[in-house]
Protein backbone atom coordinates (compact mmCIF):
# COMPACT_ATOMS: atom_id res chain seq x y z
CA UNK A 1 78.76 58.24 113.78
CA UNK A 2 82.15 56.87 113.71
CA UNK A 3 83.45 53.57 115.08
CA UNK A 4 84.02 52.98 118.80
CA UNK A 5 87.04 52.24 120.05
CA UNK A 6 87.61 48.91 120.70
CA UNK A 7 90.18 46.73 123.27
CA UNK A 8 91.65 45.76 119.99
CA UNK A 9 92.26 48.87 118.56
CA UNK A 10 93.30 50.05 121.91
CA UNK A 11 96.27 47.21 121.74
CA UNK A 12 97.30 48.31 118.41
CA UNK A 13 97.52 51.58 119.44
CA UNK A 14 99.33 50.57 122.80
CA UNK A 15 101.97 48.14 120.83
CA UNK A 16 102.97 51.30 117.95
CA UNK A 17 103.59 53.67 120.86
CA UNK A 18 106.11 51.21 122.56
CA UNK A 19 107.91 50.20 119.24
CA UNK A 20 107.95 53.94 118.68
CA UNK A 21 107.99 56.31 121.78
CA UNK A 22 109.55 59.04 119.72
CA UNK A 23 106.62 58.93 117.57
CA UNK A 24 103.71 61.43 117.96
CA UNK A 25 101.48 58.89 119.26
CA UNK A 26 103.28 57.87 122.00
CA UNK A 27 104.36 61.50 123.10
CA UNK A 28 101.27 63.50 123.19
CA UNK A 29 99.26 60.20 125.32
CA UNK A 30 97.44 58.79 122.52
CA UNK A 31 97.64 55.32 123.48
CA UNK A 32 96.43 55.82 127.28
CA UNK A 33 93.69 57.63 125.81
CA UNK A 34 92.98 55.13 123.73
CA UNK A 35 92.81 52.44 126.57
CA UNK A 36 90.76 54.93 128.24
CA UNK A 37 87.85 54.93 125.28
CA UNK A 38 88.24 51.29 125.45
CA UNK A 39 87.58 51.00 128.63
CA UNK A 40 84.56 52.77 128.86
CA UNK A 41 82.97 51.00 125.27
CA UNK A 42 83.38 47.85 127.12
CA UNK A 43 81.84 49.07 130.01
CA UNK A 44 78.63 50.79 128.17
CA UNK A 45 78.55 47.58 126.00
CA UNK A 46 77.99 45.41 128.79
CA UNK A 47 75.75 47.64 130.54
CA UNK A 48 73.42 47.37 127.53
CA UNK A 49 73.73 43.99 126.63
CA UNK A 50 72.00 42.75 130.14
């Protein structure tokens, strides 16, 4: 299985798209759905670690 996305990663993601927002990241809504996976890894993480 592959990493999990992390608020970190989401960030770096987030930060490229904005320097760039020609760039193919930032036009086809990489970086929200990026935030989004984020999001929900944090929330399953502390769900689990209760």
């Amino acid at each position: 299985m592959g990493k999990s996305t992390g608020k970190g990663d989401s960030a770096r993601i987030q930060s490229a798209a904005a320097k760039n927002p020609d760039s193919k990241t930032a036009r086809d809504g990489f970086d929200r759905r990026a935030q989004s996976a984020a999001d929900k890894n944090a929330h399953r993480q502390s769900r689990t670690h209760r």
